[in-house]
N, C-alpha and C. Protein backbone atom coordinates (compact mmCIF):
# COMPACT_ATOMS: atom_id res chain seq x y z
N UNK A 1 93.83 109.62 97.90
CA UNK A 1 92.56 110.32 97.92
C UNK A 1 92.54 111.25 99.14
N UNK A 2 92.57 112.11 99.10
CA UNK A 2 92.19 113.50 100.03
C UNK A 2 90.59 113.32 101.16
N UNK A 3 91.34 113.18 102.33
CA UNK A 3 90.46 112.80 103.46
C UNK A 3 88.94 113.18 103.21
N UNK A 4 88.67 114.71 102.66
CA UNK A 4 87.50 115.19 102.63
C UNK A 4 86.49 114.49 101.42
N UNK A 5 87.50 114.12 100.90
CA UNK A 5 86.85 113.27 99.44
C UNK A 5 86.42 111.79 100.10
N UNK A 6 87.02 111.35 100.57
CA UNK A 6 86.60 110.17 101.23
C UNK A 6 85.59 109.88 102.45
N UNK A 7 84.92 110.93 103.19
CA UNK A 7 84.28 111.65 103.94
C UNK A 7 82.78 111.84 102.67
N UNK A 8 83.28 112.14 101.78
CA UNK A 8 82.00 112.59 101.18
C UNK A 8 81.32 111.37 100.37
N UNK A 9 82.51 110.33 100.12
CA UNK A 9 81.98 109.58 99.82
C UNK A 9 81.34 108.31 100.15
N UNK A 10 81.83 108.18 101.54
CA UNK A 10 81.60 107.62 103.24
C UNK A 10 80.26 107.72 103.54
N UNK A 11 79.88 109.04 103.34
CA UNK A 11 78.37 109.77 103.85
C UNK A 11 77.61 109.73 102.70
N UNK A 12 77.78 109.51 101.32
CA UNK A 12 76.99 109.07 100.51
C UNK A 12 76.63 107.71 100.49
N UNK A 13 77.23 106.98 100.50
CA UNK A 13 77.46 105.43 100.86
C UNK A 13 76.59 105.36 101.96
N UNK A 14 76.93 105.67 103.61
CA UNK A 14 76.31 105.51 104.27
C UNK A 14 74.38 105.71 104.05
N UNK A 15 74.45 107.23 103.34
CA UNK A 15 73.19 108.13 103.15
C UNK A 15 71.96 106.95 102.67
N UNK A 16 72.85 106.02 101.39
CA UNK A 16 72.00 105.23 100.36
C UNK A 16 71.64 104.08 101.07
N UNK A 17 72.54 103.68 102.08
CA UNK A 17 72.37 102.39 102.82
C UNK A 17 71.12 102.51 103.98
N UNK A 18 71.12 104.04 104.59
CA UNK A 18 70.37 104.07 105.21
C UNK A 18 68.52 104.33 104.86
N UNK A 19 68.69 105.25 103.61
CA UNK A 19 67.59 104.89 102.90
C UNK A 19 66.91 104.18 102.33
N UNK A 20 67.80 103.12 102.05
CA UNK A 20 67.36 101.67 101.55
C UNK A 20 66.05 100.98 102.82
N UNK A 21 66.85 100.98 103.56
CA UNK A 21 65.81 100.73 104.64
C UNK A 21 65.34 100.88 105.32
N UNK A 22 63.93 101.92 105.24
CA UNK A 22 62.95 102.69 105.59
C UNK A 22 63.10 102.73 106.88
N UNK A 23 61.79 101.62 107.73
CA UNK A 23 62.01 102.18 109.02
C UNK A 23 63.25 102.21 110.15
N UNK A 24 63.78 101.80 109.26
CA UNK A 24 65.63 102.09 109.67
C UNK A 24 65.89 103.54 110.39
N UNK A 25 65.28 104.83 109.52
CA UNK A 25 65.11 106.15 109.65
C UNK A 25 65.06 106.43 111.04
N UNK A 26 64.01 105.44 111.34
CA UNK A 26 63.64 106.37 112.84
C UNK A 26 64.34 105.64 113.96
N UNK A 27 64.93 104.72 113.93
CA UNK A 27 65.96 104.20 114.84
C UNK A 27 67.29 104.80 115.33
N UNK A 28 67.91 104.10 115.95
CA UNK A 28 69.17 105.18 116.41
C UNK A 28 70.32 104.50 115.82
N UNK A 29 71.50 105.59 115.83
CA UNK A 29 72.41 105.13 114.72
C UNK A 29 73.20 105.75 116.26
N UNK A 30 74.82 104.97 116.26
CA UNK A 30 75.78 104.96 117.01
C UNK A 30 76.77 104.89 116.53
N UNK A 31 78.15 105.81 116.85
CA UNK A 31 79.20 105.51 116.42
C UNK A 31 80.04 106.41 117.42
N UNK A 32 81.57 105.38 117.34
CA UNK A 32 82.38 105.70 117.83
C UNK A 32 83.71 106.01 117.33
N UNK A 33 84.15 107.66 117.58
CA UNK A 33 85.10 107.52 116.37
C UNK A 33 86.14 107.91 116.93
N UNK A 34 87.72 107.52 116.79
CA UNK A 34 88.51 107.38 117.76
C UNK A 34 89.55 108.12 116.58
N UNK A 35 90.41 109.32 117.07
CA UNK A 35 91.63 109.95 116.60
C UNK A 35 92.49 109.77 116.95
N UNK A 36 93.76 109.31 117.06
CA UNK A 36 94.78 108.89 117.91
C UNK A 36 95.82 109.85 117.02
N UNK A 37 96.23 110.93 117.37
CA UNK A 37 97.15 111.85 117.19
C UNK A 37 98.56 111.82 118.05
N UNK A 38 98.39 111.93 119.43
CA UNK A 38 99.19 112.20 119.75
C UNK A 38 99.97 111.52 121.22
N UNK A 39 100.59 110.21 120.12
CA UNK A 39 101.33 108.97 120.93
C UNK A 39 102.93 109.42 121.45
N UNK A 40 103.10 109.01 122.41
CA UNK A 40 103.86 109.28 123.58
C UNK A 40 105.45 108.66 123.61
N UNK A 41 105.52 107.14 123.03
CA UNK A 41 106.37 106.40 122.49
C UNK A 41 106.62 106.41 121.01
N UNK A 42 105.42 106.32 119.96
CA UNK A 42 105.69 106.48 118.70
C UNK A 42 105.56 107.42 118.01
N UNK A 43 105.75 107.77 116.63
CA UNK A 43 106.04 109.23 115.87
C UNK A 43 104.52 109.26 116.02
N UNK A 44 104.21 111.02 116.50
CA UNK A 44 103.20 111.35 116.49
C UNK A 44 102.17 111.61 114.61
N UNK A 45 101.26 111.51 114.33
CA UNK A 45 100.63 111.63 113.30
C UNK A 45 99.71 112.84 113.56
N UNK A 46 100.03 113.71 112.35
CA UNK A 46 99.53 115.10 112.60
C UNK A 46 97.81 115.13 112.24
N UNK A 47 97.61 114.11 111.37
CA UNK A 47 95.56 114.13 110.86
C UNK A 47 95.33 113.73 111.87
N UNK A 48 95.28 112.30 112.26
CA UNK A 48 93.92 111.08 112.99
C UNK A 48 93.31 112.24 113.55
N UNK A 49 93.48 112.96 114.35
CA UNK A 49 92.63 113.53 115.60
C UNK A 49 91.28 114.74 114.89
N UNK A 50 92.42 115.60 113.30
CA UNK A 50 91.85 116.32 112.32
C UNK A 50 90.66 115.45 111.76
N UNK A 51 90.91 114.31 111.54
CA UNK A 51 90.25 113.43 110.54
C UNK A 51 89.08 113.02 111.39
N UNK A 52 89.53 112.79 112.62
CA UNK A 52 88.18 111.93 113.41
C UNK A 52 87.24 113.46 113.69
N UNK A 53 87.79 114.59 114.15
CA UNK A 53 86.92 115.68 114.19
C UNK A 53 86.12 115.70 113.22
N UNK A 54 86.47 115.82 111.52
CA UNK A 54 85.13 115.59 110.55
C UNK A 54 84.54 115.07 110.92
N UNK A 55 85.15 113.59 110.63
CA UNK A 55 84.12 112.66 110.93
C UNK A 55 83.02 112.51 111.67
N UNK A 56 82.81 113.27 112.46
CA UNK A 56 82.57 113.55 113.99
C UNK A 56 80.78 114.37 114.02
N UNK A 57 81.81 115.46 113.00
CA UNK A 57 81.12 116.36 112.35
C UNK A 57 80.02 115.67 111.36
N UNK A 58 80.40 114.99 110.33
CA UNK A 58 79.34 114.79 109.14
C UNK A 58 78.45 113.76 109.91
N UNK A 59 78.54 112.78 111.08
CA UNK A 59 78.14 111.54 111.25
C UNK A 59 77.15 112.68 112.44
N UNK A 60 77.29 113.53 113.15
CA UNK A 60 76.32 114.35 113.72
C UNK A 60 75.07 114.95 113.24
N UNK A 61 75.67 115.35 111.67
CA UNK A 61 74.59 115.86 110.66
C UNK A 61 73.48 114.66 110.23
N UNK A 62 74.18 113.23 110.09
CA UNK A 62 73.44 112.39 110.16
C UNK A 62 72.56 111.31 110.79
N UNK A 63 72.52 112.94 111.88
CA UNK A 63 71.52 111.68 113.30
C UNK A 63 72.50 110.71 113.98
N UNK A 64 73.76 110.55 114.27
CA UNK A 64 73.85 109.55 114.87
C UNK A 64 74.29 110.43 116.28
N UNK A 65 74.76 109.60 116.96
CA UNK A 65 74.68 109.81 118.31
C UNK A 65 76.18 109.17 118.74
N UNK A 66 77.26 110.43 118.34
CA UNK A 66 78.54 110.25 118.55
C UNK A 66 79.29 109.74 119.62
N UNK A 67 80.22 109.14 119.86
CA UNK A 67 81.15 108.82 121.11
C UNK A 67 82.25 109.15 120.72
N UNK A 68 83.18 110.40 120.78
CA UNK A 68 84.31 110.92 120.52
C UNK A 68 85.28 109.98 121.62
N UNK A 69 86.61 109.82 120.69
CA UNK A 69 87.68 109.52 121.28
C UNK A 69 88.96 109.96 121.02
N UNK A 70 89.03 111.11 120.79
CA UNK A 70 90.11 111.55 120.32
C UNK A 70 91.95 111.65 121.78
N UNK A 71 92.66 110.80 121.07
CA UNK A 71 94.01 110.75 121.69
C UNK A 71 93.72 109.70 123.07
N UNK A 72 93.38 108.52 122.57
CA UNK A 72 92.92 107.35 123.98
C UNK A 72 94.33 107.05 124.18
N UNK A 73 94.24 106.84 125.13
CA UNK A 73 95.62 106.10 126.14
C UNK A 73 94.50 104.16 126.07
N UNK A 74 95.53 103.55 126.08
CA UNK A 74 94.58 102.45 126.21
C UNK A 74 93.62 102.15 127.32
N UNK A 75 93.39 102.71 128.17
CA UNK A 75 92.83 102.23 129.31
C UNK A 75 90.94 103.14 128.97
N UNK A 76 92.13 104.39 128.03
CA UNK A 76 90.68 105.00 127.70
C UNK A 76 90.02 104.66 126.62
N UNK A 77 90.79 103.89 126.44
CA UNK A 77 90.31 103.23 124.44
C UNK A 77 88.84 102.04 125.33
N UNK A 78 89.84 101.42 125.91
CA UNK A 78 89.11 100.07 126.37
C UNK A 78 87.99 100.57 126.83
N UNK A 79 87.77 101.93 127.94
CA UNK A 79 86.71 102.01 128.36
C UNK A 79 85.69 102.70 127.76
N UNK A 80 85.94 103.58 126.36
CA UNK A 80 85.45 104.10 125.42
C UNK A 80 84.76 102.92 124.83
N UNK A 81 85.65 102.34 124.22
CA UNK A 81 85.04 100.68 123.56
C UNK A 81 83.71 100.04 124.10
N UNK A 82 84.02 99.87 125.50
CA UNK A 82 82.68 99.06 126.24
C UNK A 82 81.44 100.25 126.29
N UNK A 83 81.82 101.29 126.50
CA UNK A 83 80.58 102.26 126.16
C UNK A 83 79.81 101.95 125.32
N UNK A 84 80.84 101.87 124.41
CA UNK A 84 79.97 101.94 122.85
C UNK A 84 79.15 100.72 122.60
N UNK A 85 79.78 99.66 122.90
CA UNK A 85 79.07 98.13 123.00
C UNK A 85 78.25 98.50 123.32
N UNK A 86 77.70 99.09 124.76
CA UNK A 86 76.48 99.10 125.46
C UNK A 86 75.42 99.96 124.48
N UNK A 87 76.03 101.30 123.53
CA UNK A 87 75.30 101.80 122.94
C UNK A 87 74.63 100.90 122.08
N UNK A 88 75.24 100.24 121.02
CA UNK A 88 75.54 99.59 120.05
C UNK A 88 74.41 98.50 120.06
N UNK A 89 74.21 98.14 121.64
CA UNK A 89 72.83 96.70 121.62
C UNK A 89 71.73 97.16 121.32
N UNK A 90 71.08 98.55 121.47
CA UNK A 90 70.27 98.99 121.08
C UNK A 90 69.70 100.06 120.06
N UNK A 91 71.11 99.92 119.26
CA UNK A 91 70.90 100.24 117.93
C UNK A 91 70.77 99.75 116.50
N UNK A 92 70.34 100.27 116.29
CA UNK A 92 69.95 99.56 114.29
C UNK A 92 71.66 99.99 113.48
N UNK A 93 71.77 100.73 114.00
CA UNK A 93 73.41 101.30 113.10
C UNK A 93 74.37 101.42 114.11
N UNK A 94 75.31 100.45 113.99
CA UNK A 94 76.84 101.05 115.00
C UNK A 94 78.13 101.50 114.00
N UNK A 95 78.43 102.32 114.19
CA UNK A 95 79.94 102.54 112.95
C UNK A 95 81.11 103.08 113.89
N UNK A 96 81.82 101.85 113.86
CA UNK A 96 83.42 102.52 114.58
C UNK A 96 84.72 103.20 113.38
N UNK A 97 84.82 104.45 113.54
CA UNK A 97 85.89 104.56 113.04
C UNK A 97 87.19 104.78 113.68
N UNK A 98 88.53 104.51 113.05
CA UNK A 98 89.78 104.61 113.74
C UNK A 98 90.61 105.86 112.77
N UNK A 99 91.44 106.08 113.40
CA UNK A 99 92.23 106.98 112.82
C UNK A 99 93.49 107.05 113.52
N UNK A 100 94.99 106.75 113.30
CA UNK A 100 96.08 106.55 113.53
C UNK A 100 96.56 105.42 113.43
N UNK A 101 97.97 105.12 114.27
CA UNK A 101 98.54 103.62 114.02
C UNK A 101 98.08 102.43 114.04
N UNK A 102 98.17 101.33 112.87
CA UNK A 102 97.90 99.96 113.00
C UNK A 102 98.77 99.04 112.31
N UNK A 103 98.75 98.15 112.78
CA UNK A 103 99.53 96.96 112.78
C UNK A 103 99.22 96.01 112.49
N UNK A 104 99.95 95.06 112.18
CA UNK A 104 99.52 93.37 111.83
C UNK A 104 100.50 92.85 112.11
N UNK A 105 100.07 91.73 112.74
CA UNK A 105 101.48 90.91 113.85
C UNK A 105 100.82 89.35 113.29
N UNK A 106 101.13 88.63 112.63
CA UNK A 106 100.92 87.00 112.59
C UNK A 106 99.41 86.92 111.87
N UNK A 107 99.28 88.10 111.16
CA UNK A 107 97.59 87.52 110.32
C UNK A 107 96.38 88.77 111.43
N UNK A 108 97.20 89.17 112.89
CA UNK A 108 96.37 89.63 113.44
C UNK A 108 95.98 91.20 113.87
N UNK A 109 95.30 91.84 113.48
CA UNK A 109 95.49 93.30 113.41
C UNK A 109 95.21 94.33 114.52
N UNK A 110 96.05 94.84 114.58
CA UNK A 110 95.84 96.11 116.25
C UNK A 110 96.09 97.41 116.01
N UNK A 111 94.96 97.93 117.07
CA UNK A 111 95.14 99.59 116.78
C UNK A 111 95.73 99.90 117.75
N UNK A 112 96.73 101.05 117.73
CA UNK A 112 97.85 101.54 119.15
C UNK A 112 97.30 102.66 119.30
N UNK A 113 96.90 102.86 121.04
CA UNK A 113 96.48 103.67 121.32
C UNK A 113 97.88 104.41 121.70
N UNK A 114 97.37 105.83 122.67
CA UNK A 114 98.48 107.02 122.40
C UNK A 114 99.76 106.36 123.59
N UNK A 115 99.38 105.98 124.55
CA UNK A 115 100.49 105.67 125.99
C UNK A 115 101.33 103.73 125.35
N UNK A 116 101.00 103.51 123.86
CA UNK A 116 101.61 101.78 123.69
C UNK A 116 102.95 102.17 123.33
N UNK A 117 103.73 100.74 123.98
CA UNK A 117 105.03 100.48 123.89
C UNK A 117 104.60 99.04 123.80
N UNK A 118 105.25 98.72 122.97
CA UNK A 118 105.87 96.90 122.14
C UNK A 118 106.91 96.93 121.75
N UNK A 119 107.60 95.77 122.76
CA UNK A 119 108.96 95.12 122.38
C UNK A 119 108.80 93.89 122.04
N UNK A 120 107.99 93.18 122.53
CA UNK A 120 107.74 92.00 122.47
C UNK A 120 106.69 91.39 121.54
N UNK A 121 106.51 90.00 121.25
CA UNK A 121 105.09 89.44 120.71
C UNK A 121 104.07 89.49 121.95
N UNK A 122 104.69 88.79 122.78
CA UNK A 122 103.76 88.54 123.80
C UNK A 122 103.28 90.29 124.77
N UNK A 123 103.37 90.73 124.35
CA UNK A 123 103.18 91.71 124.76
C UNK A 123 102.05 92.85 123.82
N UNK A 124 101.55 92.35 122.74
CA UNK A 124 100.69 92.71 121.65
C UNK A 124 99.16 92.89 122.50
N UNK A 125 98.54 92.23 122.67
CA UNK A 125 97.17 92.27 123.60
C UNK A 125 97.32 92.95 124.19
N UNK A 126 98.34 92.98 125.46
CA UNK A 126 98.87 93.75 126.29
C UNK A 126 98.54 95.04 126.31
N UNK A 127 99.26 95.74 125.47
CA UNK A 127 99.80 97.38 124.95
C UNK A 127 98.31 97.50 124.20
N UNK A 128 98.44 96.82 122.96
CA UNK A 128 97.67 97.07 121.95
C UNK A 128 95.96 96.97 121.87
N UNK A 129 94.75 97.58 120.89
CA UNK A 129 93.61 97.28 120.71
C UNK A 129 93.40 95.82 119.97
N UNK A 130 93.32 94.95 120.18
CA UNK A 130 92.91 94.19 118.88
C UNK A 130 91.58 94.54 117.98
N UNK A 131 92.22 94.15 116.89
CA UNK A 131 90.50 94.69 116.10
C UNK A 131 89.16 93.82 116.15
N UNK A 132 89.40 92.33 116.80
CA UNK A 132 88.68 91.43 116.74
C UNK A 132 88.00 91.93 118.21
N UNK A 133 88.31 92.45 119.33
CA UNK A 133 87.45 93.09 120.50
C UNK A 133 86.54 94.44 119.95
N UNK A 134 86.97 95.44 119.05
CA UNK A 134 85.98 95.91 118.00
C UNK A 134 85.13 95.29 117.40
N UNK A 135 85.36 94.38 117.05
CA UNK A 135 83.94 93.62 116.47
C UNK A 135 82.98 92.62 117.57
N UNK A 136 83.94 92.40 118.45
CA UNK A 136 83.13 91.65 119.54
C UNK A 136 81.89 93.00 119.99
N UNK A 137 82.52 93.83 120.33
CA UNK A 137 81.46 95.17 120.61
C UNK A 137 80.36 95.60 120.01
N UNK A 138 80.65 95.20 118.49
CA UNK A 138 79.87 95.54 117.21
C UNK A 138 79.08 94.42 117.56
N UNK A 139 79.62 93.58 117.51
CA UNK A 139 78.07 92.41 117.38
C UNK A 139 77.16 91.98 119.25
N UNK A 140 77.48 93.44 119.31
CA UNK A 140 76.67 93.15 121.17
C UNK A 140 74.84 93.53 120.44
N UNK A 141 74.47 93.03 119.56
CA UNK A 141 73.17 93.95 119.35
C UNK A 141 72.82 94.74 117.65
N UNK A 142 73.59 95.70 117.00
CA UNK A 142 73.03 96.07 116.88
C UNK A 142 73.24 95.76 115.34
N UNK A 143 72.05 96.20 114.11
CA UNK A 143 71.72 95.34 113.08
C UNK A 143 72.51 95.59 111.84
N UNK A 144 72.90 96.72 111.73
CA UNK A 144 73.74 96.82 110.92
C UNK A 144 75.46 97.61 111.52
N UNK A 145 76.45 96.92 110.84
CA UNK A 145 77.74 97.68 111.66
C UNK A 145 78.60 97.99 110.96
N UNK A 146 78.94 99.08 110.43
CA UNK A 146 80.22 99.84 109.98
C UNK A 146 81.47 99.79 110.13
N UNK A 147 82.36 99.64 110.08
CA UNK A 147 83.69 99.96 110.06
C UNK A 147 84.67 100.80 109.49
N UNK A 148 85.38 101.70 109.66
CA UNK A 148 86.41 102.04 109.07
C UNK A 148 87.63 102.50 109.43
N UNK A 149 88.64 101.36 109.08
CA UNK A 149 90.23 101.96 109.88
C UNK A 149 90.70 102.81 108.68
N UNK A 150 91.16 103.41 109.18
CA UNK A 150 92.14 104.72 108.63
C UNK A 150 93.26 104.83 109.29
N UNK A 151 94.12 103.59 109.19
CA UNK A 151 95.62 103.26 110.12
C UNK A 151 96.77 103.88 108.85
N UNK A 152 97.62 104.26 109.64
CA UNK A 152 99.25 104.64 109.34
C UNK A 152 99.52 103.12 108.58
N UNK A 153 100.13 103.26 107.40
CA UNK A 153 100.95 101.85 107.23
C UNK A 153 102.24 101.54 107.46
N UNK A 154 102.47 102.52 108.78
CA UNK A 154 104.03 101.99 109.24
C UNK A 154 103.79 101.27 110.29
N UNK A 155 104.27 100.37 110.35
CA UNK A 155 104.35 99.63 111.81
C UNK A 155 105.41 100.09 112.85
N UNK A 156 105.23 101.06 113.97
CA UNK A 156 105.94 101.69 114.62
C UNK A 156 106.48 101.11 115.81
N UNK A 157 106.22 99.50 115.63
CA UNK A 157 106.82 98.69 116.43
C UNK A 157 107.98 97.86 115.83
N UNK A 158 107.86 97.63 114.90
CA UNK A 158 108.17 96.94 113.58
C UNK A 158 109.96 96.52 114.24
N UNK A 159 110.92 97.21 114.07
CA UNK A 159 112.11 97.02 114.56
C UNK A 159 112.30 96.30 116.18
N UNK A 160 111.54 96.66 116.87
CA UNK A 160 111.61 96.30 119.02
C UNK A 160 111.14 94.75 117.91
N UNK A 161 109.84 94.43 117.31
CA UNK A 161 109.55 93.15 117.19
C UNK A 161 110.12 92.06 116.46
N UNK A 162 110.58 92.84 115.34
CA UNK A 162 111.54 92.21 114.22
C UNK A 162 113.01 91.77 114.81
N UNK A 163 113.42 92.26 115.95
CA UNK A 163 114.32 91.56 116.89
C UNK A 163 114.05 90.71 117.87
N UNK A 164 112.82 90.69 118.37
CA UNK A 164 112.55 89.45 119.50
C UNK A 164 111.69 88.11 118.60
N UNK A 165 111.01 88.77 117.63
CA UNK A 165 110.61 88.01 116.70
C UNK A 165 111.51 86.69 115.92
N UNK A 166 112.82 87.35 115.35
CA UNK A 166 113.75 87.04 115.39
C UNK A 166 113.52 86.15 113.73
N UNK A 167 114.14 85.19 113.63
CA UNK A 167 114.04 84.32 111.85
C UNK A 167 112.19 84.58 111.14
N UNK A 168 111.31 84.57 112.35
CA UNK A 168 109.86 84.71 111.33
C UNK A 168 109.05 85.98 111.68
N UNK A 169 110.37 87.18 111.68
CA UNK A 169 109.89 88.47 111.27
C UNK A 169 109.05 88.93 110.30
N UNK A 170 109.94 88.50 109.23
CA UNK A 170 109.78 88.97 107.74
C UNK A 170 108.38 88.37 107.17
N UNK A 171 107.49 86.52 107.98
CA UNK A 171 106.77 86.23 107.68
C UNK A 171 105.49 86.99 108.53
N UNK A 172 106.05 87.20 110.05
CA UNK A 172 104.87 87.82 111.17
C UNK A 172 104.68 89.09 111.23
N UNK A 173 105.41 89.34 110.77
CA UNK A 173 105.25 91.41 110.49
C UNK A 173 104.57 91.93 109.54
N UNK A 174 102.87 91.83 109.14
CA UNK A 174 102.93 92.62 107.89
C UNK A 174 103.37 94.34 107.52
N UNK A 175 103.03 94.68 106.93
CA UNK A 175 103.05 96.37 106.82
C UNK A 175 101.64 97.25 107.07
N UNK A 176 101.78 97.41 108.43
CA UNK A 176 100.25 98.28 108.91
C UNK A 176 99.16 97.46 108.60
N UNK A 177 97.94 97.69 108.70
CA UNK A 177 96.48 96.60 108.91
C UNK A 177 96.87 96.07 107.43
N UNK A 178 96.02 94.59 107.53
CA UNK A 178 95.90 93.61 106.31
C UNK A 178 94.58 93.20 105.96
């Protein structure tokens, strides 16, 4: 499906959800939408950063009250992230979107910001976003919460881990988010 098609149908979806519940309207809507284009260690991806700009775009038209993140290094992911938490407690709508690499390591899913390197397992938290600290953020407050990853399904760690990993690769590695 062609990004813009999915965008339109994102913002219809959203449109109906938000009309459903009236004084919902006059509350504040938050979102944070993160492009990760252009990583430093892994093959760069030419949309996320294209894709999160729409996004950026249509979620402006709809009253919310954007937090751009386009190309985070993790340190800027993390501190982008806690922003948004703080937005997020005092809103009726939070919606994080992602855009670039993700992963699944043992059932558990991570977004790579632009400066990650993984060789290791133990080294996953480390480097990586987990998606479960995204939702810790999401549930600081606010009443309804969105999501949407839009991850690569290559795992661009996949080989550094599938060697230290070693016999339960093939079970701990899925293919990009699960």
């Amino acid at each position: 499906m062609h990004f813009s098609s999915i965008i339109r149908c994102a913002a219809a979806v959203f449109g109906l959800a938000l009309t459903i519940v009236q004084p919902a309207l006059a509350d504040r809507r938050v979102a944070l939408v993160v492009g990760n284009s252009g990583y430093t260690n892994v093959p760069r991806l030419p949309n996320p950063r294209n894709d999160a700009g729409d996004m950026i775009s249509r979620l402006k038209t709809m009253k919310f009250d954007v937090i751009p993140g386009l190309d985070l290094d993790r340190n800027g992911f993390l501190n982008t992230l806690a922003a948004f938490g703080r937005a997020a407690e005092g809103a009726y709508v939070a919606l994080f979107f992602y855009a670039g690499h993700g992963l699944q390591v043992n059932g558990q899913n991570y977004l790579v910001p632009t400066d990650a390197k993984v060789e290791y397992e133990a080294e996953l938290d480390i480097a990586l976003v987990p998606v479960p600290l995204v939702m810790q953020q999401l549930g600081r407050g606010s009443r309804v919460n969105i999501v949407i990853l839009d991850a690569c399904r290559d795992n661009p760690f996949a080989k550094d881990l599938s060697r230290t990993l070693g016999t339960r690769s093939s079970s701990a590695l899925g293919r990009g988010l699960s």
